[in-house]
Protein backbone atom coordinates (compact mmCIF):
# COMPACT_ATOMS: atom_id res chain seq x y z
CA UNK A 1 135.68 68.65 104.74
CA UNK A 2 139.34 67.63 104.94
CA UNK A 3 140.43 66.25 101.39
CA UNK A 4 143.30 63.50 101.72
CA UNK A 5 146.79 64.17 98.79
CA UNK A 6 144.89 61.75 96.57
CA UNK A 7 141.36 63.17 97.06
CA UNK A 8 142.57 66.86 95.98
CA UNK A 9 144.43 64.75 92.61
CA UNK A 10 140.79 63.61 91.87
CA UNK A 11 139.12 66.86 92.19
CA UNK A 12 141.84 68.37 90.36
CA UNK A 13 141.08 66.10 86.97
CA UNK A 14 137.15 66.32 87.46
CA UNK A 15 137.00 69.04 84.81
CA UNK A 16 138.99 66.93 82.30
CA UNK A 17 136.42 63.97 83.24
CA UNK A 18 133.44 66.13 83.22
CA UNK A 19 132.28 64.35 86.84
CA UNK A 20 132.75 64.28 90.60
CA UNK A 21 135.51 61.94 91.39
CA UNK A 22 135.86 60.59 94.97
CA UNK A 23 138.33 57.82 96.50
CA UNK A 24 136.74 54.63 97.19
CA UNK A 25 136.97 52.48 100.47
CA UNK A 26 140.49 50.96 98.82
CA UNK A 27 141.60 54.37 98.19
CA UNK A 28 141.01 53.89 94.39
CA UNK A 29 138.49 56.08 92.02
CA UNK A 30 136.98 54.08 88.54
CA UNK A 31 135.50 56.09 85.57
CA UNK A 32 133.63 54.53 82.78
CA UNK A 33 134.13 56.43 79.93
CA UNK A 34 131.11 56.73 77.34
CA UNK A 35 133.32 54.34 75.07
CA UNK A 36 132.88 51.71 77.47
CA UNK A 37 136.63 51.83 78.56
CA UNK A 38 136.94 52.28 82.20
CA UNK A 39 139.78 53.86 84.34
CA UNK A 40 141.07 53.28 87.26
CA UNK A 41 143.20 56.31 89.15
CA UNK A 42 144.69 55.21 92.08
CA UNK A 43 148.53 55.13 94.79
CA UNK A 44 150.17 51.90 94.68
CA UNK A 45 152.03 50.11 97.45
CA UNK A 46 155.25 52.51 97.51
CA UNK A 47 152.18 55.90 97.04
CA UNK A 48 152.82 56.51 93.25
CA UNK A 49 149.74 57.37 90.99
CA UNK A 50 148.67 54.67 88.65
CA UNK A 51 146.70 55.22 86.07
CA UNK A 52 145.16 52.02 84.41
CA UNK A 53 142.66 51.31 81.76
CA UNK A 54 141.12 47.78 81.44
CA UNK A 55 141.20 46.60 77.80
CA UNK A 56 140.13 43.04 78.03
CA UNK A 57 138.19 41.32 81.04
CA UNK A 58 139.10 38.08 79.66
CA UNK A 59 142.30 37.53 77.14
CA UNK A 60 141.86 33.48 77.08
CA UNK A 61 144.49 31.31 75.83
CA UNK A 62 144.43 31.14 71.90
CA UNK A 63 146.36 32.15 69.35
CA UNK A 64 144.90 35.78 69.24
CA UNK A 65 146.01 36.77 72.71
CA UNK A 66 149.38 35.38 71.82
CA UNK A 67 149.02 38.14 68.90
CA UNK A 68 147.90 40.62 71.07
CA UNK A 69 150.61 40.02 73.45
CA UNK A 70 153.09 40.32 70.95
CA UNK A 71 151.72 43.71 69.60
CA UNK A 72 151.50 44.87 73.01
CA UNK A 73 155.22 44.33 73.55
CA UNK A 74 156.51 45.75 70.43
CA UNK A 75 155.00 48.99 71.64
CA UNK A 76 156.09 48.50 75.30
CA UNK A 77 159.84 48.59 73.46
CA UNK A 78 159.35 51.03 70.71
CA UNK A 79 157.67 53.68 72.57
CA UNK A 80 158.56 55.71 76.09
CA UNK A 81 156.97 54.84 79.37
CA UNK A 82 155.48 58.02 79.86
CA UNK A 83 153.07 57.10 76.88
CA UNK A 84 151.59 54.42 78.63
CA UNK A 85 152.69 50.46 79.39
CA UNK A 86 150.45 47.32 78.48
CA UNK A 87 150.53 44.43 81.02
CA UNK A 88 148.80 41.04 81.14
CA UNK A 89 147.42 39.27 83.88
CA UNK A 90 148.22 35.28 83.66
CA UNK A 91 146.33 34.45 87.04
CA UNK A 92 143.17 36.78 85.84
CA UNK A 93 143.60 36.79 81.84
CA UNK A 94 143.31 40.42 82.10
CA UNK A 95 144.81 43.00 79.38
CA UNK A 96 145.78 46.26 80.70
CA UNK A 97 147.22 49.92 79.60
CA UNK A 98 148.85 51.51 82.37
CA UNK A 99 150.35 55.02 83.37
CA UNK A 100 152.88 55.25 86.44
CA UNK A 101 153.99 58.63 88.05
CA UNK A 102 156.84 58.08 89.92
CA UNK A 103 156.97 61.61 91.71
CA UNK A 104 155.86 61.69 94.85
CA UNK A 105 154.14 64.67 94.44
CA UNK A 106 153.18 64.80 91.23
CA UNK A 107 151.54 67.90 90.09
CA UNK A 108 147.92 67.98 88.54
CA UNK A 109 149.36 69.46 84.76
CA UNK A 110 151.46 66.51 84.21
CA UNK A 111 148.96 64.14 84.75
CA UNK A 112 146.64 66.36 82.43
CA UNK A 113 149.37 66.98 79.63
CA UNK A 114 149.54 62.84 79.44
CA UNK A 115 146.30 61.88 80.15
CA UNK A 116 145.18 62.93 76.72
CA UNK A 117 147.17 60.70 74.49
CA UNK A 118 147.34 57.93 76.96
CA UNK A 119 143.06 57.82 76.62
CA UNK A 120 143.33 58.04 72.91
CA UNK A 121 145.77 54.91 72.99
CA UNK A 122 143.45 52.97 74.99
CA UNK A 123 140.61 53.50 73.41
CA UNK A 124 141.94 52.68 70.04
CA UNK A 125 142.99 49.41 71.57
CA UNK A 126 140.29 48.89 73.32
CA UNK A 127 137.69 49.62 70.27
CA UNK A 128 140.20 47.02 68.00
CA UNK A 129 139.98 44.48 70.35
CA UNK A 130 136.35 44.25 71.28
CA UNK A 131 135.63 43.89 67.38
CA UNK A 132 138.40 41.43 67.75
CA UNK A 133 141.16 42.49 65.72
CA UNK A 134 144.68 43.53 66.42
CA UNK A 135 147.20 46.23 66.27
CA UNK A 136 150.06 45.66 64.16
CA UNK A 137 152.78 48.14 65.76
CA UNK A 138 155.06 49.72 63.27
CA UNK A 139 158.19 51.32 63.92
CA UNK A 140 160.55 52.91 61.89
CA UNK A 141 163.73 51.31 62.67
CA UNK A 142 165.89 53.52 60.82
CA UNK A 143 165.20 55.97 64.15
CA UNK A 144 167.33 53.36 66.36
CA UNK A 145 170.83 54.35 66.57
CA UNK A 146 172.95 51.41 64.74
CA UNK A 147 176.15 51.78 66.58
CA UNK A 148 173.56 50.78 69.61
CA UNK A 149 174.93 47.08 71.27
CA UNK A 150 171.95 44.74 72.20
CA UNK A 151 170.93 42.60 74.90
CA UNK A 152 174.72 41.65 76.93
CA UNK A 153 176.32 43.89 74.02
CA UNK A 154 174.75 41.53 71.05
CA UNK A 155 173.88 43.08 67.51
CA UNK A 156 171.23 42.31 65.23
């Protein structure tokens, strides 16, 4: 059986997942995890591998989810890319942590090297919110270089 670029990514992170993975009709594979959290590997438009988690099905208006959101961006600013990106979904209220590989061949020990602490991050989120608390993101600002302009070359 002829295995498709994607298809031979899957089989090559079964062993971390501890099942078979296949592609699905829309070329996408989800896990569940035994947390609850579920995964979804898949190539976007432009063929990059995307690596989501689903935090919250349903992040209604209210003053929590404007909490949420907030924690969710200070760590979207504080901390690289590579260690994972949360994004919101106005039109379907739904609270994401995502992983982008850029490469267009990306080779299976990257993904495994990340894929680690990127889990770990979304299942602490994921635990906090589903007993409905939050985050609070702390950063140690005295790590940001001062002589560092702002926004359009603005200070603090």
């Amino acid at each position: 059986m002829l295995t498709s670029p994607f298809g031979a990514i899957l089989k090559d992170l079964e062993p971390f997942f501890g099942c078979s993975l296949e592609p699905d009709q829309n070329n996408a594979c989800l896990i569940r995890l035994k947390s609850g959290l579920k995964i979804q590997i898949e190539l976007n438009r432009h063929g990059h591998l995307v690596i989501a988690a689903l935090l919250v099905d349903n992040l209604a208006a209210s003053r929590y989810r404007e909490r949420v959101l907030r924690e969710s961006l200070k760590s979207n600013r504080f901390f690289a890319p590579s260690h994972g990106i949360f994004g919101y979904s106005k039109k379907t209220n739904q609270f994401i942590f995502f992983l982008s590989f850029d490469e267009p061949n990306i080779l299976p020990e990257k993904i495994l090297t990340t894929l680690p602490s990127f889990i770990k991050k979304a299942e602490l989120w994921f635990d906090t919110l589903k007993r409905g608390e939050i985050i609070t993101v702390q950063h140690d600002e005295s790590l940001e270089s001062t002589s560092h302009a702002g926004f359009f070359g603005l200070t603090r």
